[in-house]
N, C-alpha and C. Protein backbone atom coordinates (compact mmCIF):
# COMPACT_ATOMS: atom_id res chain seq x y z
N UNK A 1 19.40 31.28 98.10
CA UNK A 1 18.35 32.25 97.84
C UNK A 1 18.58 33.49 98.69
N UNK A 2 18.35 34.46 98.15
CA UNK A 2 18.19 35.52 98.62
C UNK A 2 17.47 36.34 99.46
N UNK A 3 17.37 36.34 100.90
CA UNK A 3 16.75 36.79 101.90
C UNK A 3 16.49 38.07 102.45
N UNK A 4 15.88 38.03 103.45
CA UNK A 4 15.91 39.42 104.02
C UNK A 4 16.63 39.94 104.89
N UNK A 5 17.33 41.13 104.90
CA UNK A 5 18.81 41.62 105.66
C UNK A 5 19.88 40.77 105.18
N UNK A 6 19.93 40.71 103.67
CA UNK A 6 21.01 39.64 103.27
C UNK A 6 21.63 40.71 102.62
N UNK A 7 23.20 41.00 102.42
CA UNK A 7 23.55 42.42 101.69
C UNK A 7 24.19 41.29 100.31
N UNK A 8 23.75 42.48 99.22
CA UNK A 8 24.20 41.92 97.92
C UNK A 8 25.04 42.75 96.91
N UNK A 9 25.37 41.88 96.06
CA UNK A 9 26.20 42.95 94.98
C UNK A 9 25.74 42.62 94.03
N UNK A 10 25.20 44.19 93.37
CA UNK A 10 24.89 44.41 91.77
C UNK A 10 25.46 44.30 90.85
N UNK A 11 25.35 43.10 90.01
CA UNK A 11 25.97 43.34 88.67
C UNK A 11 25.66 43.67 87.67
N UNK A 12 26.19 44.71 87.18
CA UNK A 12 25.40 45.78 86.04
C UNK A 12 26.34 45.58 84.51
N UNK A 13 25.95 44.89 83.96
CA UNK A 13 26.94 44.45 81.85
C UNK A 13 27.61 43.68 82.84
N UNK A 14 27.56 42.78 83.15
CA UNK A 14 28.41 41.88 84.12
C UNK A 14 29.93 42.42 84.68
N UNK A 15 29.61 43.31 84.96
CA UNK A 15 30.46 43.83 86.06
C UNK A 15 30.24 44.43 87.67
N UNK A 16 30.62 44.38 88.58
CA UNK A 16 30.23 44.54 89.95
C UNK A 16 29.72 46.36 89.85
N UNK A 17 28.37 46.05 90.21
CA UNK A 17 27.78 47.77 90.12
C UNK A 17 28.16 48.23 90.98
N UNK A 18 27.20 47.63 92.37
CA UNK A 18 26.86 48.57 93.21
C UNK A 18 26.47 47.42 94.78
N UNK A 19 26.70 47.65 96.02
CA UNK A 19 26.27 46.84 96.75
C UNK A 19 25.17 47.53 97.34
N UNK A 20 24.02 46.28 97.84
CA UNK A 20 22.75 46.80 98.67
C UNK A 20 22.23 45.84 99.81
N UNK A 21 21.27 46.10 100.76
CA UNK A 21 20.71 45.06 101.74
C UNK A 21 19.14 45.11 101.03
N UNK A 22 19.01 43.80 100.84
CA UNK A 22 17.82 43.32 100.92
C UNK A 22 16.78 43.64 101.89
N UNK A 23 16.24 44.74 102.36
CA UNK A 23 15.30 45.53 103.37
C UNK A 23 13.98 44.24 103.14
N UNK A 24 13.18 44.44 102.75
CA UNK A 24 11.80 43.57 102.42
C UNK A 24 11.75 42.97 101.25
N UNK A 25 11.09 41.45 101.33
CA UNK A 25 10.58 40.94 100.47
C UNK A 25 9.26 40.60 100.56
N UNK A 26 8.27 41.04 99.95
CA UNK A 26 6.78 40.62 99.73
C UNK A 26 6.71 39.86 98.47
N UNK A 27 5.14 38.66 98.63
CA UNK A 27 4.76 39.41 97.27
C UNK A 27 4.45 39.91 96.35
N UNK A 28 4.23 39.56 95.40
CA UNK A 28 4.19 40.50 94.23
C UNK A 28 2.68 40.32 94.25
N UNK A 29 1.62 40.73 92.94
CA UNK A 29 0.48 40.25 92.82
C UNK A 29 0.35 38.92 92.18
N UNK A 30 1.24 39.20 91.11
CA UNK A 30 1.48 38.22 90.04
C UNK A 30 2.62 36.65 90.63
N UNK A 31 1.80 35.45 90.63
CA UNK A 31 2.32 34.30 91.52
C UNK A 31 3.83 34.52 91.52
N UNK A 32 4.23 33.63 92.13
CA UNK A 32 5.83 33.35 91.89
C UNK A 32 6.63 34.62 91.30
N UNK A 33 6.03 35.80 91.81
CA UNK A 33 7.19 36.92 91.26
C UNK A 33 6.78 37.93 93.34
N UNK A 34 8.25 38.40 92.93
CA UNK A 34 8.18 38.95 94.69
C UNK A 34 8.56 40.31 94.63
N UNK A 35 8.37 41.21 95.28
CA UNK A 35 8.79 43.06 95.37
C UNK A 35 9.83 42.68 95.90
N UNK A 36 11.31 43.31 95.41
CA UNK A 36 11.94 43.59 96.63
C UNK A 36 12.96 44.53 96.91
N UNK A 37 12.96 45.02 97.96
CA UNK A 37 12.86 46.87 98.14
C UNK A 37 14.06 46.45 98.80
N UNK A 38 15.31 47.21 98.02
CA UNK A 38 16.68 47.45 97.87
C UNK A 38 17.26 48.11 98.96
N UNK A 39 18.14 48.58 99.58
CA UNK A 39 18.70 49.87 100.32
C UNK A 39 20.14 49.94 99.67
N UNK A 40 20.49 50.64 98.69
CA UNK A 40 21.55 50.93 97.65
C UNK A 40 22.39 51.60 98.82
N UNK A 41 23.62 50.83 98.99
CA UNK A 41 24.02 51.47 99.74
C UNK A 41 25.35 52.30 98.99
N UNK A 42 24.98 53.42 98.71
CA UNK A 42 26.08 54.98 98.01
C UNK A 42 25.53 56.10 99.02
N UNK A 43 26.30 57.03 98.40
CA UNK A 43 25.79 58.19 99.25
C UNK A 43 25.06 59.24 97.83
N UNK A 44 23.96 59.74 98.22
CA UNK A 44 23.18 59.33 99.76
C UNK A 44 22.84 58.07 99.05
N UNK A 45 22.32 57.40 100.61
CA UNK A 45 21.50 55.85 100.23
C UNK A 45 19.94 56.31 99.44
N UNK A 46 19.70 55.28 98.48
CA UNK A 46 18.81 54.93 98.00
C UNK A 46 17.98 54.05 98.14
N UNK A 47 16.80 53.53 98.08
CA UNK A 47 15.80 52.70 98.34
C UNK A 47 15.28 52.47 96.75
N UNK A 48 15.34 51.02 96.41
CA UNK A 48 14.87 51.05 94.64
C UNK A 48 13.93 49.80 95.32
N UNK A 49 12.65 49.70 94.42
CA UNK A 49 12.10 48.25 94.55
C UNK A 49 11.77 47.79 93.36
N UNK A 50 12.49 46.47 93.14
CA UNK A 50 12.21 45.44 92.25
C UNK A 50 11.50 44.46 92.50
N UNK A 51 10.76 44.00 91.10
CA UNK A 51 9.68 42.99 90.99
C UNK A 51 10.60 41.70 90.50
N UNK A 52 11.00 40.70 90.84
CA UNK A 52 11.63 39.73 90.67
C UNK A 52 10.76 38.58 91.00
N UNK A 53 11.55 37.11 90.04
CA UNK A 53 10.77 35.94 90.54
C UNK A 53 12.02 35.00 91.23
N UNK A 54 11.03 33.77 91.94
CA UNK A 54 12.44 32.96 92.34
C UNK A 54 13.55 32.73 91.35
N UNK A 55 13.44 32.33 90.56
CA UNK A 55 15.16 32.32 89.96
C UNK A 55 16.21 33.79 89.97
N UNK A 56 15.19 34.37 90.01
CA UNK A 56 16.56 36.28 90.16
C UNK A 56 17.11 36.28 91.38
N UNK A 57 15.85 35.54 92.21
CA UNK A 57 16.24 36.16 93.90
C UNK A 57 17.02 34.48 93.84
N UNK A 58 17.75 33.43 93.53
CA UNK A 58 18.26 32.59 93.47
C UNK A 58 19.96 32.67 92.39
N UNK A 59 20.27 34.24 92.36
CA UNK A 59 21.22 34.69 91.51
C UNK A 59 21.29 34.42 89.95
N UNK A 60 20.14 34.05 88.79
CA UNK A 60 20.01 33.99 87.97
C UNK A 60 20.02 35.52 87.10
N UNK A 61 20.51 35.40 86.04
CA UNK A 61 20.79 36.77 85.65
C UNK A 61 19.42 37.23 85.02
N UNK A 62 19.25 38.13 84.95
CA UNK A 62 17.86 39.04 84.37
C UNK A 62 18.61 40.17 83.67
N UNK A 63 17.30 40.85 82.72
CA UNK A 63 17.63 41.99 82.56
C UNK A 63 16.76 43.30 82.19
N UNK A 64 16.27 44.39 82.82
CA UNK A 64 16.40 45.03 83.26
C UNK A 64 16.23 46.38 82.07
N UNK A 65 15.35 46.85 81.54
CA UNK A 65 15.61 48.08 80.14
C UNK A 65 16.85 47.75 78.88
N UNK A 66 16.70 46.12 78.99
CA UNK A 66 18.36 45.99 78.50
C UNK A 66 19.38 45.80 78.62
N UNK A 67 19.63 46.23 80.09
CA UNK A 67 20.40 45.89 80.85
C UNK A 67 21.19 44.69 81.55
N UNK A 68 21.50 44.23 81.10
CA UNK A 68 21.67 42.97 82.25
C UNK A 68 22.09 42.94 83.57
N UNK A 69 21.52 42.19 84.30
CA UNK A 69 21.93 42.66 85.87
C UNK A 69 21.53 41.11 86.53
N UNK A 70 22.76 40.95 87.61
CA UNK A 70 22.04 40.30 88.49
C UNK A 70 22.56 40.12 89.97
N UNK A 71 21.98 39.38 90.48
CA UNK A 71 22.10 39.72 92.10
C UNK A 71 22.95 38.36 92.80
N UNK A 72 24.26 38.83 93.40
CA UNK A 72 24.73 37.80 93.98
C UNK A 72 24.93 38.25 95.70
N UNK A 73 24.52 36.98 96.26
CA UNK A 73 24.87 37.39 97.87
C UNK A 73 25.66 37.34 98.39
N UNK A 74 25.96 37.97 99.23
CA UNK A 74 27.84 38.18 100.33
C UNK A 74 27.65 37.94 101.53
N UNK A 75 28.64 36.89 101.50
CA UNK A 75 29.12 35.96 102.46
C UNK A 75 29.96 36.65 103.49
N UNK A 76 30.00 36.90 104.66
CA UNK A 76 30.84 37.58 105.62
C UNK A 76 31.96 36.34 105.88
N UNK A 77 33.07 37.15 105.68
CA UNK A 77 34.43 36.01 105.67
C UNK A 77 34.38 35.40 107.06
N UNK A 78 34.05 36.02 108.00
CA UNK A 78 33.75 36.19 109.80
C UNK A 78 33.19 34.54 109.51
N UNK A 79 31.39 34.53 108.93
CA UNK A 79 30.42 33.70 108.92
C UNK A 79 30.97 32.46 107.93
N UNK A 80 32.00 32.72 106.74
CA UNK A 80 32.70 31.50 106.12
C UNK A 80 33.47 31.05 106.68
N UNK A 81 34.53 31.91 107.39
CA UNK A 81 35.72 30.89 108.45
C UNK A 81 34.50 29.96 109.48
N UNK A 82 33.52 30.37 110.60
CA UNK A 82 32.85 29.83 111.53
C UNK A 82 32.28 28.71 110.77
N UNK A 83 31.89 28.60 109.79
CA UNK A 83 31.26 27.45 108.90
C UNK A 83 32.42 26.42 108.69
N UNK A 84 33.34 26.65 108.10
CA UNK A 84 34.34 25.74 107.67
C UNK A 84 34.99 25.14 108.97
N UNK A 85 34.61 25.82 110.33
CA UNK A 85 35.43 25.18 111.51
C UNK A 85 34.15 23.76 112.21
N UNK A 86 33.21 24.56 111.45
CA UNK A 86 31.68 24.15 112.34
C UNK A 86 31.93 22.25 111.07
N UNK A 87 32.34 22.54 110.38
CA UNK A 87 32.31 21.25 109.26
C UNK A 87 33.33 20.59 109.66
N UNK A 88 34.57 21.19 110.17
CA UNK A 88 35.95 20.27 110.43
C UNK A 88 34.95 19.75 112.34
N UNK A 89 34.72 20.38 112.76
CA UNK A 89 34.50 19.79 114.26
C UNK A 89 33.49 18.42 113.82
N UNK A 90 32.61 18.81 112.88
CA UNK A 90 31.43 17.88 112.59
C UNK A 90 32.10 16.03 112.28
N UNK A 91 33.03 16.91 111.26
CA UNK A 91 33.71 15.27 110.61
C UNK A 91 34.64 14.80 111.73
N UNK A 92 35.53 15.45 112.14
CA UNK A 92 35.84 14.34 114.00
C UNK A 92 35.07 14.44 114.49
N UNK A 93 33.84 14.52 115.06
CA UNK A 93 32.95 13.83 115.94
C UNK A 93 32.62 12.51 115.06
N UNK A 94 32.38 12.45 113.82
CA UNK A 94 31.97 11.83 113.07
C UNK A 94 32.85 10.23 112.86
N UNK A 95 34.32 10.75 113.20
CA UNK A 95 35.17 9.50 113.18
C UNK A 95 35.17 9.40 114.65
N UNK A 96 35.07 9.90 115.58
CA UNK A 96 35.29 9.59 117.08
C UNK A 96 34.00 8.68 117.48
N UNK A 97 34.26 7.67 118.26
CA UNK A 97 32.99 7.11 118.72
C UNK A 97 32.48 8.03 119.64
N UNK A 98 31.21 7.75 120.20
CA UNK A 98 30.57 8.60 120.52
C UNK A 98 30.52 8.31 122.21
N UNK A 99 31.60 6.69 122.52
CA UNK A 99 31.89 6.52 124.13
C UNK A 99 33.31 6.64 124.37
N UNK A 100 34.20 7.25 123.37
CA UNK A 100 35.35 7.25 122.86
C UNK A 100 35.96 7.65 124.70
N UNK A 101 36.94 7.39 125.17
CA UNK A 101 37.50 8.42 126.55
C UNK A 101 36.30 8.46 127.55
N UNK A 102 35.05 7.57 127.70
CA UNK A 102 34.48 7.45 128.86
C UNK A 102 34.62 6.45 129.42
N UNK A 103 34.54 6.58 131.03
CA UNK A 103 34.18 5.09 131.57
C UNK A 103 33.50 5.39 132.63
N UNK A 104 32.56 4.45 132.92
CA UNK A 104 31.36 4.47 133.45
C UNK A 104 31.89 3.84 134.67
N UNK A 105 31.58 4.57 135.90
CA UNK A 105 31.67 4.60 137.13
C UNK A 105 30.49 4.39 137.95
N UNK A 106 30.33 2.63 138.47
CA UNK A 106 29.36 2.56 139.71
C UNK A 106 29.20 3.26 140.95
N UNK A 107 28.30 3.97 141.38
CA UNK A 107 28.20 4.99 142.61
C UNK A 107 28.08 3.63 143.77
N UNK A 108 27.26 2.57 143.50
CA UNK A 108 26.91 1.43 144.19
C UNK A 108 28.45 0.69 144.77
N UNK A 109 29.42 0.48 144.03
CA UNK A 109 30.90 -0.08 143.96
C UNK A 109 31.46 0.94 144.80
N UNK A 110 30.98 1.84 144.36
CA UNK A 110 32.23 2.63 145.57
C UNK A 110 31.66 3.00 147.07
N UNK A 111 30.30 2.88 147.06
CA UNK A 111 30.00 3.11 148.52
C UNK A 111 30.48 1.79 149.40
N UNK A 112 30.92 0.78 148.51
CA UNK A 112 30.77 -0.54 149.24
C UNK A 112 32.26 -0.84 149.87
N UNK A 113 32.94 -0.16 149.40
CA UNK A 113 34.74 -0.05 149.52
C UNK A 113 34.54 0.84 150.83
């Protein structure tokens, strides 16, 4: 789902429009539909606000005067490499026991030596 300060790319006839940050999401009046106020990032920047419901802001396609359009979110390659390392560390801990390379040392045993 689509959040706030999340940057996205527009797809406009299903082709890549335009990219923007998700500035605010409120919502709407009308239940299960939410405002949410764009920052188009071209020059100059623009500010657009759309009325969307959860499935748009969940990358479902909509459309728009006709248009078809829809909103997919971008992943910072930075934040996908750190994930995929954060999953490989997870699964060896996962096969390592968890007393794997310890041994437990009496403080009592050694004062007595």
């Amino acid at each position: 789902m689509i959040l706030e300060s999340d940057l996205v790319l527009v797809h406009v006839d299903n082709k890549p429009g335009f990219y923007a940050r998700a500035e605010e999401i409120s919502p709407d009046v009308k239940a299960g539909w939410w405002q949410v106020k764009l920052l188009v990032l071209t020059f100059p920047l623009q500010v657009f606000t759309w009325i969307l419901d959860e499935e748009q802001l969940d990358e479902a396609p909509f459309t728009m005067g006709g248009t078809p359009l829809r909103l997919e979110k971008l992943v910072s390659p930075i934040d996908e490499e750190r994930r995929q390392l954060e999953k490989q560390v997870q699964e060896v801990q996962k096969t390592v026991p968890a007393d794997a390379g310890q041994k437990v040392v009496s403080l009592a045993d050694r004062r007595k030596k």
